[in-house]
Every structure is written in C-alpha cells, then in structure tokens.
Protein backbone atom coordinates (compact mmCIF):
# COMPACT_ATOMS: atom_id res chain seq x y z
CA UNK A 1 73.84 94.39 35.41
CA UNK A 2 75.03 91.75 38.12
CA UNK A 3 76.13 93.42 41.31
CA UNK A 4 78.47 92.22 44.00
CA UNK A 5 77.24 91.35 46.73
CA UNK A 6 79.91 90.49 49.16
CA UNK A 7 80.82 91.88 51.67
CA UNK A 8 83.80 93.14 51.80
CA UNK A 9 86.80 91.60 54.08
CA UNK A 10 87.41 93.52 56.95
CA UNK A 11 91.01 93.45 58.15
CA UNK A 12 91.29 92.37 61.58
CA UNK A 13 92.91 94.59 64.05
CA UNK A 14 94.32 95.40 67.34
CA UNK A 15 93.27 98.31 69.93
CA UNK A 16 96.36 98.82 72.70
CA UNK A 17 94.41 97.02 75.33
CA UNK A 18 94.52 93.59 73.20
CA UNK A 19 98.02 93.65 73.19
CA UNK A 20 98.84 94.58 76.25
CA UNK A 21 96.35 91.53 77.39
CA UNK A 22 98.77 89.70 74.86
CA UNK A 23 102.00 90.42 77.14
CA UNK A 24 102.97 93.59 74.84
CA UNK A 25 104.42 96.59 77.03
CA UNK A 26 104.71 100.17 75.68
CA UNK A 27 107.88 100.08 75.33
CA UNK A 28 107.98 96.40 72.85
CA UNK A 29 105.18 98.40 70.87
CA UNK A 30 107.23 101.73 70.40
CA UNK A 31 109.95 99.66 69.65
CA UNK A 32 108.83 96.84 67.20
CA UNK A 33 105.27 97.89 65.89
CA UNK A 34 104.79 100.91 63.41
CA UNK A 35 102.91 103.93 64.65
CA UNK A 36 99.37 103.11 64.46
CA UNK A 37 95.75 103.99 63.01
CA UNK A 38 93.54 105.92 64.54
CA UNK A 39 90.24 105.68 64.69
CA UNK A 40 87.21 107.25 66.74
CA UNK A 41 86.61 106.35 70.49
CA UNK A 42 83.80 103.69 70.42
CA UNK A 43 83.30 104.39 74.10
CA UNK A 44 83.92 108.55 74.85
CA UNK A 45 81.95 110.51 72.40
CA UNK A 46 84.73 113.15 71.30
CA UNK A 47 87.60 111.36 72.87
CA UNK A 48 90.86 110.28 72.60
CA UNK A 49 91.23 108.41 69.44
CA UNK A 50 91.73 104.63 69.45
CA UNK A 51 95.20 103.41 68.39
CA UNK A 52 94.74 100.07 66.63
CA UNK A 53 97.31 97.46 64.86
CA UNK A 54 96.70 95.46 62.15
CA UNK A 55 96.64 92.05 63.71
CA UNK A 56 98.16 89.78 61.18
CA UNK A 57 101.03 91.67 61.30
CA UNK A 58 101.35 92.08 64.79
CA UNK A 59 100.86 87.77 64.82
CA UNK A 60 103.85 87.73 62.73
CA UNK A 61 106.33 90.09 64.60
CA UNK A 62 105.05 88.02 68.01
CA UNK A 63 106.64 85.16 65.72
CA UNK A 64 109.98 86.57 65.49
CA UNK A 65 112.85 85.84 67.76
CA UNK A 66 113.20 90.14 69.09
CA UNK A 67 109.99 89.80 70.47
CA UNK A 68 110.87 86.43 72.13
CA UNK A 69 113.72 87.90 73.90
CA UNK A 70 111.91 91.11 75.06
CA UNK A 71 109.10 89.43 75.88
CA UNK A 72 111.23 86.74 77.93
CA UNK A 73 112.90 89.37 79.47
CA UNK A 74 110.08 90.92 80.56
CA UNK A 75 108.32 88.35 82.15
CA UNK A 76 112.14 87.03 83.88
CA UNK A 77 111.78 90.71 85.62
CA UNK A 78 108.30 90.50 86.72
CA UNK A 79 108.61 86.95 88.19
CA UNK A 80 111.52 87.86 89.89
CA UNK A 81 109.82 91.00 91.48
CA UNK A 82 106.67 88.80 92.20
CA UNK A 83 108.33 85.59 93.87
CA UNK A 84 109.81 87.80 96.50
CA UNK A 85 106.17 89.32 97.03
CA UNK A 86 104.80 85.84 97.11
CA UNK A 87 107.49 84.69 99.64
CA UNK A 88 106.14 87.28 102.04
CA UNK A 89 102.11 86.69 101.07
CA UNK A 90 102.82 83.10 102.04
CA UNK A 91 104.59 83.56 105.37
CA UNK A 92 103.14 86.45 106.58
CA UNK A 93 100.07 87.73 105.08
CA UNK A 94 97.45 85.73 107.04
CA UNK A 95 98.78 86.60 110.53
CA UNK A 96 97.90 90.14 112.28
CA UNK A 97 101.17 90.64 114.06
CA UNK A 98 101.36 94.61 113.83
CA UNK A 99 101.36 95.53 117.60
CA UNK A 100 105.06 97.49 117.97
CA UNK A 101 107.90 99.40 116.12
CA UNK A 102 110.17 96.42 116.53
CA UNK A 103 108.01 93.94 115.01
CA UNK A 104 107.89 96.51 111.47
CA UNK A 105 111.83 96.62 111.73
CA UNK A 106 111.57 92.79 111.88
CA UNK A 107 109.15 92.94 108.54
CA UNK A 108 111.46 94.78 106.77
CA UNK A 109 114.75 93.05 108.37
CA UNK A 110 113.47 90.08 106.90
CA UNK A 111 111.40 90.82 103.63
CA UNK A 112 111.65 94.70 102.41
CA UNK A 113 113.37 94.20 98.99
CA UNK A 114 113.84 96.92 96.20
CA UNK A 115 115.16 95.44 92.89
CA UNK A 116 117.27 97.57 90.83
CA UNK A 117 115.63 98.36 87.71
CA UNK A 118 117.59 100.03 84.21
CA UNK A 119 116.07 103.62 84.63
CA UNK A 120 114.46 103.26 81.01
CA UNK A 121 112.76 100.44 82.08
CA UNK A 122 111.50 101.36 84.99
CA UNK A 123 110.19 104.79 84.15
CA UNK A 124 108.39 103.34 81.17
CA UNK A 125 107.11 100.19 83.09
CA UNK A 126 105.88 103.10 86.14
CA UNK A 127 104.34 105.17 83.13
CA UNK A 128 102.50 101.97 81.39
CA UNK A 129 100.87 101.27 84.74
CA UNK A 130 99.84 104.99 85.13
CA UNK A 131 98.39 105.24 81.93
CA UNK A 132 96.16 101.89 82.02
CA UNK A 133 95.07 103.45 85.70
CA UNK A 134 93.34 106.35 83.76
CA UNK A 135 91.84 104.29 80.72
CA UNK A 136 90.35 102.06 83.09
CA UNK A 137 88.98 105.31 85.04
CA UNK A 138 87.96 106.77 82.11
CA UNK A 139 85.96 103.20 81.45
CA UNK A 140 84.27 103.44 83.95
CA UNK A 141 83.37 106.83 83.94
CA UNK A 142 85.53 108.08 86.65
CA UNK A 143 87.33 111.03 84.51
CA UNK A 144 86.01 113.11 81.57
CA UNK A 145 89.47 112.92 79.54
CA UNK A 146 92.29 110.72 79.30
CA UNK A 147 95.33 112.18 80.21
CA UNK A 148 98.33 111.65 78.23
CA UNK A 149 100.91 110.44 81.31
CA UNK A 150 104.15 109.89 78.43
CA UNK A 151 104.01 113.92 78.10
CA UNK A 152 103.15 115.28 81.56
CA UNK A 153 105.68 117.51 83.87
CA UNK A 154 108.49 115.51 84.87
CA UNK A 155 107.15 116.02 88.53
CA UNK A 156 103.91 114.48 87.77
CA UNK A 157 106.24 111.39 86.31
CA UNK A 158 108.55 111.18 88.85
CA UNK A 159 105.60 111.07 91.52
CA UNK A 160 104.37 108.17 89.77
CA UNK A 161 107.29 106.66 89.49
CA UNK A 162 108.34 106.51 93.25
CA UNK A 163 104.20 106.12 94.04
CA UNK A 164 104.90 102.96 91.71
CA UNK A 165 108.15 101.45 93.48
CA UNK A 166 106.51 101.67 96.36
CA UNK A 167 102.99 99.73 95.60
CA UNK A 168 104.05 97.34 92.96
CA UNK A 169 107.90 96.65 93.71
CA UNK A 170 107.64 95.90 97.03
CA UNK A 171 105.99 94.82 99.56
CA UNK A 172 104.82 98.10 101.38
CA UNK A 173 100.98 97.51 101.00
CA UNK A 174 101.30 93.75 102.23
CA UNK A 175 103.06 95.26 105.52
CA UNK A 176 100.90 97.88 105.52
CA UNK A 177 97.75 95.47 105.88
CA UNK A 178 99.53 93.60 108.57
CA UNK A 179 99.29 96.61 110.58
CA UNK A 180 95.56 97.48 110.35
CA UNK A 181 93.13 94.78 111.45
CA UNK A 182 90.11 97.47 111.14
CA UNK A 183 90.61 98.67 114.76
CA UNK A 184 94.18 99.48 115.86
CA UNK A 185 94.27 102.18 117.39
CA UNK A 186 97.57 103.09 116.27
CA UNK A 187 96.91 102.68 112.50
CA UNK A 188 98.14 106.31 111.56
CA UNK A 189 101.11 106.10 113.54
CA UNK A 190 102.09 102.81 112.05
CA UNK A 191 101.28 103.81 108.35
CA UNK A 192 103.36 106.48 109.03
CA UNK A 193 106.39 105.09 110.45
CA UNK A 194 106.09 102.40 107.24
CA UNK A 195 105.34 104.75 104.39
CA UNK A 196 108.83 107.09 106.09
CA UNK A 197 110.90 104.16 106.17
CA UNK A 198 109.71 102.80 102.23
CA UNK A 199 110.77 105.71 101.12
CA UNK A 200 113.67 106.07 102.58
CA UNK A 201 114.40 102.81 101.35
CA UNK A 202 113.85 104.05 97.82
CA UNK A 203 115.85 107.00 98.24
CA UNK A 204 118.78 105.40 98.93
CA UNK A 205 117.87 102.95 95.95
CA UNK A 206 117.29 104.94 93.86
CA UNK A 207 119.13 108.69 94.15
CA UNK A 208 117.82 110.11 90.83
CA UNK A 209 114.23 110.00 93.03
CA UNK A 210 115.62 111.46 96.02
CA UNK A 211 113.68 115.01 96.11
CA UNK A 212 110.54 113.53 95.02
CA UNK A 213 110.77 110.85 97.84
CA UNK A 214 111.67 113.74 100.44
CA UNK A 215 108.71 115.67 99.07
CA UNK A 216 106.79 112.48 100.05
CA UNK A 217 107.86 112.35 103.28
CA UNK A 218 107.26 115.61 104.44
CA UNK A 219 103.07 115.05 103.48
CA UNK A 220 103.12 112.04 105.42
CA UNK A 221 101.25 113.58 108.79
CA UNK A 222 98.72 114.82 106.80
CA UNK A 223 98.55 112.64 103.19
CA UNK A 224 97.16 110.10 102.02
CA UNK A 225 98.91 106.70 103.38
C-alpha cells in the first residue's frame, strides 16, 4: 500500500495583532472582514481565544478600492492630529520654560489644539487603543485576563475616551513635560492647573463628555496627573 506522505498545506492566517501592524483598525475589520476563527491562546493557558483571518483573503480585500479609501482616510486623520503634535515637539519640546501660570496660558495660546472627531470614530479609535493597552499587559504578564473594553460600562468607556483625547489628541503630556525638569518644586501645582484646563478644553469640545470630564476634575488634588 503506498502512503502519502505530504504534508499537508497549511492555510496561512492572520491573528488581530498582524493586521493591526498592517494599518487595519477595529472598526475596517468589523466592517470589511468576516467574523473570525478562533483558536486557543498560544500565550495564556486558558485564555481568551485567538481571533485569526485567513490571510489570502484578507490580501485580497487590502486590494480593493473600500479598503483604500478607509485606510486613506485613516491615515489623512492621524497625520493631521500628529503634524500639529510635531509642530509643538519641534519648537518647544527641548526647552524647560515651565516657571509661571502665564507662560502655560502662552503654551496653550499658541499650540493646545483639539480636532473634532465623528463620535463613531472616535469612540472606536479611543476603544482600539484601550484594548491593545491590555493585550500588551496581558503579554507581558501584567494582568491575569484580558478584559473585553467593546462591552464594558459606558463609564468605564467614556473614561477612556476623554483619558484618550487628552494623551493622544493633544498635546497635554508634551506641556506637561515642559513643566517638570525632575526638581520643580511646583510640579503638582502645575500638573494641576494643566490637567484642569485640558479638560476643560475637552468639555467644551466635546459636550457629550462633559460629566465624565467634570468627574475628572474634581480628582485632580488627589489623582493621578
């Protein structure tokens, strides 16, 4: 009896990571990709299960002209956002200037900038970034369990959505740094007066965030800056 011996062709595939690497967001894979396969966690003994895509399908989709204009639209969003952070990394980053309350007003006279994003967008964008936070905790051992972000209490997501306005729309950390050269004296009282006047910023931005920005502002003497 002859046997075959071949092995047989695995089909290739891709785990969430890959295509986010790719330039996929959630939202381009909810919209364009089927749901996917799910296989055991190589990594977490007993936890969540991979979601994979077969690649050669996902190749041809990243072919086709919907994911060309998502995908440009994306990244016209995101270079917008990052030129105006670059603008003030360039011209202000490498000086230590924090030394009054005028000179912050200046800072934000000058650079503070909040783009409008679509509210679908945004909270799925804020969400995205929340999510890849905990897998890359959970990499490195940091949790015990992935959360699922997509289906937590809205006041969980709304936190994260203003927490990510605030650190990756603007330029809030970049001032922040400008006011902390390892020994001011006056750190807390200048992260303070910042963090306050971010968020009021994003308040008036955007209103739908309003109570969770208040709720902000009222742990600022004693939270986390």
């Amino acid at each position: 009896m002859i046997t075959n011996t071949k092995a047989r062709k695995r089909t290739r595939m891709y785990c969430q990571k890959a295509l986010l690497d790719k330039g996929w967001t959630l939202g381009m894979i909810k919209k364009l990709l089927p749901e996917p396969t799910l296989r055991a966690n190589p990594v977490i003994k007993g936890g969540d299960r991979m979601k994979l895509w077969v690649a050669d399908y996902v190749d041809e989709i990243m072919k086709s002209e919907e994911y060309k204009v998502l995908y440009n639209k994306d990244i016209a969003r995101r270079k917008k956002i990052s030129h105006s952070l670059l603008d003030f990394y360039l011209k202000k980053e490498c000086e230590f200037y924090g030394t009054t309350i005028d000179s912050i007003e200046e800072d934000f006279e000058e650079y503070f900038e909040i783009p409008i994003i679509a509210d679908e967008i945004l909270v799925n964008d804020a969400l995205e970034y929340q999510q890849l936070f905990y897998e890359e905790q959970l990499l490195f051992g940091k949790i015990d369990y992935l959360p699922d972000v997509f289906n937590a209490p809205e006041e969980d997501k709304n936190r994260w959505i203003v927490n990510y306005i605030r650190h990756e729309l603007t330029c809030y950390d970049c001032i922040v740094r400008r006011y902390d050269d390892g020994s001011n004296k006056d750190r807390a009282f200048f992260y303070q007066h910042i963090k306050e006047k971010t968020l009021t910023e994003i308040k008036a931005k955007y209103p739908k965030y309003a109570e969770e920005c208040d709720k902000q502002i009222k742990k600022i003497p004693v939270g986390y800056f």
